[in-house]
N, C-alpha and C. Protein backbone atom coordinates (compact mmCIF):
# COMPACT_ATOMS: atom_id res chain seq x y z
N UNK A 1 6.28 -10.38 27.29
CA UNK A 1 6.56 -8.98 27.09
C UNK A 1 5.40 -8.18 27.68
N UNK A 2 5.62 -7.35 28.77
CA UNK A 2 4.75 -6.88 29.67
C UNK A 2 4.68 -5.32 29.32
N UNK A 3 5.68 -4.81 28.34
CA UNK A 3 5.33 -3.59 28.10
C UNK A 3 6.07 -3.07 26.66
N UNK A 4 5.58 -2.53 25.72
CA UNK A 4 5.96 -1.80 25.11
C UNK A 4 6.60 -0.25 24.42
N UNK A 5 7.09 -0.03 23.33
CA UNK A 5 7.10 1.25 23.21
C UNK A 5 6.31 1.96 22.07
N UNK A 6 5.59 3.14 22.79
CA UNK A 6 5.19 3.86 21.59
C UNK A 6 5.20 5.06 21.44
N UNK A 7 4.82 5.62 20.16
CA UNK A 7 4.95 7.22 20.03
C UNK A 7 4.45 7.61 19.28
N UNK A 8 3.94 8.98 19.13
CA UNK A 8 2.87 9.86 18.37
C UNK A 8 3.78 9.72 16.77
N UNK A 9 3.60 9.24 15.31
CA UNK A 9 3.96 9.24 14.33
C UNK A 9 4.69 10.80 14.48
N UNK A 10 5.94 11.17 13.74
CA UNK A 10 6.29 12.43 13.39
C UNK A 10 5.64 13.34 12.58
N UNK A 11 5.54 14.45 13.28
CA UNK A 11 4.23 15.36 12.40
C UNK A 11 4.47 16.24 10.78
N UNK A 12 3.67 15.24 9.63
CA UNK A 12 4.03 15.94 8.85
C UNK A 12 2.30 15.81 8.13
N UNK A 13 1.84 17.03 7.47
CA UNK A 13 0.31 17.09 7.13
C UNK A 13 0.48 16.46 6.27
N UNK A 14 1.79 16.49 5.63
CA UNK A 14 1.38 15.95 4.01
C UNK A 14 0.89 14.27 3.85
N UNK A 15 1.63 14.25 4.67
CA UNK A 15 1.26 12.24 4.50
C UNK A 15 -0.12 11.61 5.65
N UNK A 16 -0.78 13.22 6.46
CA UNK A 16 -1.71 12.62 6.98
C UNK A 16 -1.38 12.78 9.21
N UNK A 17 -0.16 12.99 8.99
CA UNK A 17 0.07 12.81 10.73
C UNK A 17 0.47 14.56 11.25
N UNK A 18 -1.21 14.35 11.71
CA UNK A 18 -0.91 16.06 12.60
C UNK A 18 -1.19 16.18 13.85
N UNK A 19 -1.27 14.68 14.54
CA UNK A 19 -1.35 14.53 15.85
C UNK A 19 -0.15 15.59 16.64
N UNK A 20 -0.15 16.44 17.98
CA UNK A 20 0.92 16.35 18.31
C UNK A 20 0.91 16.24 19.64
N UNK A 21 -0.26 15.83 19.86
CA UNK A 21 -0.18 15.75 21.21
C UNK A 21 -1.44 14.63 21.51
N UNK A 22 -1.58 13.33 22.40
CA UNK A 22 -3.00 12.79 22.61
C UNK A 22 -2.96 12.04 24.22
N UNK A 23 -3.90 12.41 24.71
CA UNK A 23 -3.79 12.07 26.31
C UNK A 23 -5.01 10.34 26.21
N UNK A 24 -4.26 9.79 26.65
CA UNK A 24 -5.20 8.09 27.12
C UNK A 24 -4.67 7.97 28.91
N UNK A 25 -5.58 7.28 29.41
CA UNK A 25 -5.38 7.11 30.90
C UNK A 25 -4.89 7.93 31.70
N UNK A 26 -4.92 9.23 31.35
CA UNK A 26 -4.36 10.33 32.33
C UNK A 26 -2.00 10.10 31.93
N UNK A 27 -2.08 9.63 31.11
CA UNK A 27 -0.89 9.31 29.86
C UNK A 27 -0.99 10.67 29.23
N UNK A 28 -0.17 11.81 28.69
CA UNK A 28 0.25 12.48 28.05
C UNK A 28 1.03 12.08 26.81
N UNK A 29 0.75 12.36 25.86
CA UNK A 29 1.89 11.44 24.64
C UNK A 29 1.90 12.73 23.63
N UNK A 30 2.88 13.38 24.02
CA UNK A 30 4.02 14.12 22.64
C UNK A 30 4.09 14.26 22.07
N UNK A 31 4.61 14.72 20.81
CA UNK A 31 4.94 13.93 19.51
C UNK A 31 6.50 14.07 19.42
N UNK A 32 6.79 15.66 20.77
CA UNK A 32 8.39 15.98 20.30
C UNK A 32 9.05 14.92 21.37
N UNK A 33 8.41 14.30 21.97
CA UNK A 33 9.22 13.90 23.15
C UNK A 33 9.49 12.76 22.63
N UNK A 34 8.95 11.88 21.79
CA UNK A 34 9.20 10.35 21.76
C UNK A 34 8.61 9.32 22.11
N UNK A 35 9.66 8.60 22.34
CA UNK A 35 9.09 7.02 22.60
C UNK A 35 8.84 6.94 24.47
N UNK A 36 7.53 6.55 24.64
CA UNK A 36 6.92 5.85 25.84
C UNK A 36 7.04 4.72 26.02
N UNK A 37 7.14 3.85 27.48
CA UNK A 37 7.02 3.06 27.07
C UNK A 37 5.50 2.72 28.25
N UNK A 38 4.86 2.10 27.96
CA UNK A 38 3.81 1.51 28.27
C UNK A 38 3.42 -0.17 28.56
N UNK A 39 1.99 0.25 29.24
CA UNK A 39 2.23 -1.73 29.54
C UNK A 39 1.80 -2.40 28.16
N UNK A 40 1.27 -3.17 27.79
CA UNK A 40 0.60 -4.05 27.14
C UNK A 40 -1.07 -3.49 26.61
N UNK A 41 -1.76 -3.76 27.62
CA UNK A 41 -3.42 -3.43 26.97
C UNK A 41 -3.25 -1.36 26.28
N UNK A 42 -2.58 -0.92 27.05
CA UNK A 42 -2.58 0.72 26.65
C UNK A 42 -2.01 0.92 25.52
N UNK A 43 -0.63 -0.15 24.92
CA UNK A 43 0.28 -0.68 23.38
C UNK A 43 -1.14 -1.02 22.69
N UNK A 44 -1.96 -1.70 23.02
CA UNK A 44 -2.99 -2.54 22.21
C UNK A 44 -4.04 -1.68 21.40
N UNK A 45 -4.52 -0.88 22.78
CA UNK A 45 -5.28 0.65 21.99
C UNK A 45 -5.02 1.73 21.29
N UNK A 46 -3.30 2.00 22.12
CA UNK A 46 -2.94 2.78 21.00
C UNK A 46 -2.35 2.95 19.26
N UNK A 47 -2.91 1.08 19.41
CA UNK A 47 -2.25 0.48 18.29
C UNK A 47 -3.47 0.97 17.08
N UNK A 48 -4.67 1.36 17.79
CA UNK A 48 -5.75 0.78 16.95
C UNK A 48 -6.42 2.70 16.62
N UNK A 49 -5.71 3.59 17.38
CA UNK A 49 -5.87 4.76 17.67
C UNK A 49 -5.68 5.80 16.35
N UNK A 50 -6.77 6.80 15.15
CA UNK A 50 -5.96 7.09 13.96
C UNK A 50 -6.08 8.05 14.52
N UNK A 51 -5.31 9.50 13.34
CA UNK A 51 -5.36 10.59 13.43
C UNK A 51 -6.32 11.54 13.23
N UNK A 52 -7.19 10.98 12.89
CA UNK A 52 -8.77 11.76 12.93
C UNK A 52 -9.70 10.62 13.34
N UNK A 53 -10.24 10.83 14.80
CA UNK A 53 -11.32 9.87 15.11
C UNK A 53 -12.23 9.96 14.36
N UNK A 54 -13.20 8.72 14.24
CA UNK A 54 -14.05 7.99 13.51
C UNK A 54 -13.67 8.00 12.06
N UNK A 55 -13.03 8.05 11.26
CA UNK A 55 -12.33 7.85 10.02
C UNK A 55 -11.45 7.01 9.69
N UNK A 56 -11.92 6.00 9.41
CA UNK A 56 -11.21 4.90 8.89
C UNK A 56 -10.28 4.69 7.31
N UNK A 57 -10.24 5.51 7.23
CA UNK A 57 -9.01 5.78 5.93
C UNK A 57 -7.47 6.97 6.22
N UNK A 58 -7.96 7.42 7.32
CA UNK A 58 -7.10 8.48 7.79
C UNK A 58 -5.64 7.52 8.37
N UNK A 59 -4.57 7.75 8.55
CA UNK A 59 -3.65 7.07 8.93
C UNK A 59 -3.40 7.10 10.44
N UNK A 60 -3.04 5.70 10.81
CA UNK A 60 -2.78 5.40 12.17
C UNK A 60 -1.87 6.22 12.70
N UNK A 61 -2.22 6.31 14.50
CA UNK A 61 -1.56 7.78 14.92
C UNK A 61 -0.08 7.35 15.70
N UNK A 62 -0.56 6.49 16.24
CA UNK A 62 0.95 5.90 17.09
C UNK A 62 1.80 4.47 16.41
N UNK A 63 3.39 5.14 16.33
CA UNK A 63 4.09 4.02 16.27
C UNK A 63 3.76 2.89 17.56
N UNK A 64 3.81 1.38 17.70
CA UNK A 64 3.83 1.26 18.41
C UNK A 64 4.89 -0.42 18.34
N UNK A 65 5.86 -0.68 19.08
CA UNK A 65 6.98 -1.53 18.32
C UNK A 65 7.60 -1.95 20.24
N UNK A 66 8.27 -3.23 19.31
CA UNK A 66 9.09 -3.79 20.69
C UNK A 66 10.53 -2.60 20.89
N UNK A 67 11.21 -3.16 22.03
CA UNK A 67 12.38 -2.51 21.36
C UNK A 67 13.47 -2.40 20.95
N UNK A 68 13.25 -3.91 19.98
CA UNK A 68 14.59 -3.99 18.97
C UNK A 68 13.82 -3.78 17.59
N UNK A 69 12.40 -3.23 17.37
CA UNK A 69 12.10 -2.86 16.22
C UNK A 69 12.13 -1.35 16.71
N UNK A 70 11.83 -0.46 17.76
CA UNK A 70 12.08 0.87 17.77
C UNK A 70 13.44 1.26 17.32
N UNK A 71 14.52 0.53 18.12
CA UNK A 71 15.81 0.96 17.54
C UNK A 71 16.39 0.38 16.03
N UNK A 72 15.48 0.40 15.67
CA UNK A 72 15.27 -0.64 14.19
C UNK A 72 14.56 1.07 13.40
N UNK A 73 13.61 1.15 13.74
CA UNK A 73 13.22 2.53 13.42
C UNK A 73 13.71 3.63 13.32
N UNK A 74 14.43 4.13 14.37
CA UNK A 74 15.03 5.04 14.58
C UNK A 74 16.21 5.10 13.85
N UNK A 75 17.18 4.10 13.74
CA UNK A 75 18.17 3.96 12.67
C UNK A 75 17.54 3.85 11.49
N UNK A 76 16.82 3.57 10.92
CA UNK A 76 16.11 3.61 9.94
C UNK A 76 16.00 5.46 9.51
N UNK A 77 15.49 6.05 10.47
CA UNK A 77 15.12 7.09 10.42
C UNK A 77 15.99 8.11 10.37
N UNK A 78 17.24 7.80 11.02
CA UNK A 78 18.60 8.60 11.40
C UNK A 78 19.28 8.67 9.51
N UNK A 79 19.15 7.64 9.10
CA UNK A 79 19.95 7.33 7.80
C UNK A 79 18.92 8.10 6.50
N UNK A 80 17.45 7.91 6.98
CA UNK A 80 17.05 8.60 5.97
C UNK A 80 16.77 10.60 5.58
N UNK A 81 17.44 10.81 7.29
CA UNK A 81 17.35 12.39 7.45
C UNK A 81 18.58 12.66 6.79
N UNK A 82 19.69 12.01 6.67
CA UNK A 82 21.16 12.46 6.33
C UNK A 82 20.93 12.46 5.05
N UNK A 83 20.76 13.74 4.38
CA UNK A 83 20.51 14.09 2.94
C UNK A 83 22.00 14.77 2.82
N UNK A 84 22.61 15.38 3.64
CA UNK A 84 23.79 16.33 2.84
C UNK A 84 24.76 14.82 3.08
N UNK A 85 25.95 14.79 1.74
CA UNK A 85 26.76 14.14 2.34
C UNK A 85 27.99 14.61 2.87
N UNK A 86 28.67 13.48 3.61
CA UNK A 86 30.27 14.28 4.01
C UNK A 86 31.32 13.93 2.81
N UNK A 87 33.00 14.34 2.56
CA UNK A 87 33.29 14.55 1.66
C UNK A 87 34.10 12.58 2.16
N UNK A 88 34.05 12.47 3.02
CA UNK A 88 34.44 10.50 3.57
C UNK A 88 33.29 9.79 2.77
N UNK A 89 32.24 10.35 2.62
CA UNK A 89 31.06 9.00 1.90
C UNK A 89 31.80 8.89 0.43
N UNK A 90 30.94 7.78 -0.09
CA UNK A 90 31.73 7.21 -1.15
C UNK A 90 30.16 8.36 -2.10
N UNK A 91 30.89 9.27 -2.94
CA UNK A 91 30.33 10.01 -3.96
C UNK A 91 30.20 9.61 -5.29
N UNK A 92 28.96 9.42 -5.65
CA UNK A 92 29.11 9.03 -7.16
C UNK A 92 29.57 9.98 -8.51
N UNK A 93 30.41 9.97 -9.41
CA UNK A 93 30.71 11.27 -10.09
C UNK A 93 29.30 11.61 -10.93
N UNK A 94 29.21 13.32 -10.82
CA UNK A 94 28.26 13.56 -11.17
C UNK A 94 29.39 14.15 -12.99
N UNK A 95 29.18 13.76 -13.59
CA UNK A 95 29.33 14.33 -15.30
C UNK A 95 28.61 15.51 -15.76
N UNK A 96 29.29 16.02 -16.07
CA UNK A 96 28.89 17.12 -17.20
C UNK A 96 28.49 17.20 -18.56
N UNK A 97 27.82 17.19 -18.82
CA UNK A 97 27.59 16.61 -20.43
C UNK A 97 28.22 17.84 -20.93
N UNK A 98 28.93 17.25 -21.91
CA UNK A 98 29.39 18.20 -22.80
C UNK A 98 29.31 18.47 -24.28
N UNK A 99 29.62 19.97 -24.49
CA UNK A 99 28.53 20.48 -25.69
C UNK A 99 28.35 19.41 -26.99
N UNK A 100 28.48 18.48 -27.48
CA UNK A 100 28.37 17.46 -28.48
C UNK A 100 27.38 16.67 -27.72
N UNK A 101 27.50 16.24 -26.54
CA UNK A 101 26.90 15.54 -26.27
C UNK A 101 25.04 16.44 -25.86
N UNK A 102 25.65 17.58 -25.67
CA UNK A 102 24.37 18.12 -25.02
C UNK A 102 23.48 18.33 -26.16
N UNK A 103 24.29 18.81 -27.54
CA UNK A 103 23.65 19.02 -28.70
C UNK A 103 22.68 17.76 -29.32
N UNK A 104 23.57 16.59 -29.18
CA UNK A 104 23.09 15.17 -29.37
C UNK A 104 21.53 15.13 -28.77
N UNK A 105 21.11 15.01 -27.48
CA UNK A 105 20.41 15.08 -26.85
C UNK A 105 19.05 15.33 -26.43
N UNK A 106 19.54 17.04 -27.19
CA UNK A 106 18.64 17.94 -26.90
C UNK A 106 17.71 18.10 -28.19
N UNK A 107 16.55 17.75 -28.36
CA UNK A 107 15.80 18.16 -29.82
C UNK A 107 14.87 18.93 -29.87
N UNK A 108 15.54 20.26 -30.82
CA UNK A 108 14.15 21.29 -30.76
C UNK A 108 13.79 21.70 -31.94
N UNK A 109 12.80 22.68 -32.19
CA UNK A 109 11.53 22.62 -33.39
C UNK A 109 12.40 23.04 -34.42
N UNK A 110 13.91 23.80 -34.62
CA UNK A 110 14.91 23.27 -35.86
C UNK A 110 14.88 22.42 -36.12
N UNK A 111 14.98 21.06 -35.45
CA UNK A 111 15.56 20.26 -35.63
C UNK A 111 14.47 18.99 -36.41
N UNK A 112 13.06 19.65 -36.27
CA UNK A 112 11.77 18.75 -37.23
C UNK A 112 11.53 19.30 -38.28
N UNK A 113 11.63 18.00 -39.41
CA UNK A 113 11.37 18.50 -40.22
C UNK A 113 9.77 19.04 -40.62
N UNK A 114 9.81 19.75 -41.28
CA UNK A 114 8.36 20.87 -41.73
C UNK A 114 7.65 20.01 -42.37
N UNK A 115 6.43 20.19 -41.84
CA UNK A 115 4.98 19.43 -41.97
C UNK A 115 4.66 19.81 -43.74
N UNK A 116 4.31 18.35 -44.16
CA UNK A 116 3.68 18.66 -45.55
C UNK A 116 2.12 18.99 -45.68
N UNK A 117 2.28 19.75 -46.54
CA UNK A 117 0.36 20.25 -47.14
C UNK A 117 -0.03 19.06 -47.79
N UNK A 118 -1.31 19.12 -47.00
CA UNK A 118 -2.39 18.16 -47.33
C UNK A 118 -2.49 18.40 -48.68
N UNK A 119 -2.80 16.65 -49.43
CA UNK A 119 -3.18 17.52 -50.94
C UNK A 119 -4.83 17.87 -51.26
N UNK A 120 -4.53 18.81 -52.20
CA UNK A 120 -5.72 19.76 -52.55
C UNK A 120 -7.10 18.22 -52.70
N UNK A 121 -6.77 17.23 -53.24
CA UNK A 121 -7.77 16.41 -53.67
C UNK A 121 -8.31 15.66 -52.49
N UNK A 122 -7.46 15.12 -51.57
CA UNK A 122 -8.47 14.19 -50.31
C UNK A 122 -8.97 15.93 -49.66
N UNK A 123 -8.59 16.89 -49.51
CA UNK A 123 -9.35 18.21 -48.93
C UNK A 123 -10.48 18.48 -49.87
N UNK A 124 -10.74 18.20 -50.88
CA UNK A 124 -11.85 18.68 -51.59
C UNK A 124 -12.88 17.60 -51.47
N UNK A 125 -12.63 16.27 -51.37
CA UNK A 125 -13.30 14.96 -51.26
C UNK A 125 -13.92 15.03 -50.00
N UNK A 126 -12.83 15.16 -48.92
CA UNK A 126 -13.54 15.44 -47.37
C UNK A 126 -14.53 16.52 -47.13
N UNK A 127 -14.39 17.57 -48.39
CA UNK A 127 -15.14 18.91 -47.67
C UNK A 127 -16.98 18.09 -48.18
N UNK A 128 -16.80 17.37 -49.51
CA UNK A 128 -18.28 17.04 -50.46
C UNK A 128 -19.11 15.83 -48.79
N UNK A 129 -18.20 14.91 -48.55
CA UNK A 129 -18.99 13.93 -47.81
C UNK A 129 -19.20 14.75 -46.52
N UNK A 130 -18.79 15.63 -46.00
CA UNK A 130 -18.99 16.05 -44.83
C UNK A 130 -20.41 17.05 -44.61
N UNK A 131 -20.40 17.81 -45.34
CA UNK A 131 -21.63 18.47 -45.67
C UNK A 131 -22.78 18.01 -46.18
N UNK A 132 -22.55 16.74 -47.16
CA UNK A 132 -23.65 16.62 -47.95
C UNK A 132 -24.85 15.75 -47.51
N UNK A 133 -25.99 15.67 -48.06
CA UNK A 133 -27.10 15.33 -47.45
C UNK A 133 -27.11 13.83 -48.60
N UNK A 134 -27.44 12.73 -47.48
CA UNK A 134 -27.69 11.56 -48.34
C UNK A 134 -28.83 11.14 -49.11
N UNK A 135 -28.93 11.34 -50.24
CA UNK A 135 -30.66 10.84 -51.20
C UNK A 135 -31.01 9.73 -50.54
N UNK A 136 -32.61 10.07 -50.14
CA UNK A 136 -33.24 9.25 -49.85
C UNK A 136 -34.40 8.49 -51.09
C-alpha cells in the first residue's frame, strides 16, 4: 500500500479539533474539503501531527485510514448525523404517562411526612457536654 487517505478531523472546539486548515510539503489540507490521498511517509507524519503543536495531551489532528476504513468512517459518520427520523424508520412508541400514573411517580413536600421535634431531654443533655469545661 503505497498511499493513503487522510483528513483534517471535523472542526468542533468542544472535543478539541480546531484545525482548519494545515500545509506539510507544499500539501494544503482543508478541513471542508476532505479526504487526500497521499503517499505513505507524508500518511506517517500526519499520523503523528496534534492540534496544538508541542502538546501532548491535545488531540490528534488528522484522520488518517486505508480506504475501506475511510468508507468505514464516513458511513459511520453519515448514520450518526441522521438525528431527524423519516416516518419509513421503525419508531419506537413514545407513551404518555397518564394522570394516575403521573401522580404515582411524582413525589412532592405534601407528600412527606412532617419532621418530629427533637425531645426536650437529649437537647438539654447535648447543650451541658458541649459547653462544659472538664475538671481537672
Amino acid at each position: 500500500m503505497d498511499t493513503m487517505l487522510v483528513r483534517l478531523k471535523p472542526y468542533d472546539p468542544r472535543r478539541g479539533f480546531v484545525l482548519r486548515r494545515y500545509t506539510y510539503l507544499g500539501i494544503k489540507f482543508h478541513e471542508e474539503r476532505g479526504w487526500y490521498r497521499v503517499d505513505k511517509p507524508v500518511a506517517d507524519y500526519l499520523r503523528t501531527v496534534r492540534e496544538e503543536p508541542d502538546e501532548e495531551y491535545t488531540p490528534l489532528a488528522f484522520d488518517v485510514c486505508t480506504d475501506a476504513e475511510a468508507q468505514a468512517l464516513d458511513a459511520k459518520e453519515t448514520d450518526e448525523a441522521k438525528v431527524r427520523r423519516a416516518a419509513a424508520d421503525e419508531v419506537k412508541l413514545s407513551a404518555a404517562r397518564t394522570e394516575a400514573s403521573a401522580s404515582m411517580s411524582a413525589l412532592t413536600t405534601a407528600d412527606l411526612e412532617p419532621a418530629k421535634a427533637p425531645s426536650s431531654a437529649s437537647t438539654s443533655a447535648g447543650a451541658d457536654t458541649k459547653g462544659a469545661k472538664k475538671d481537672r
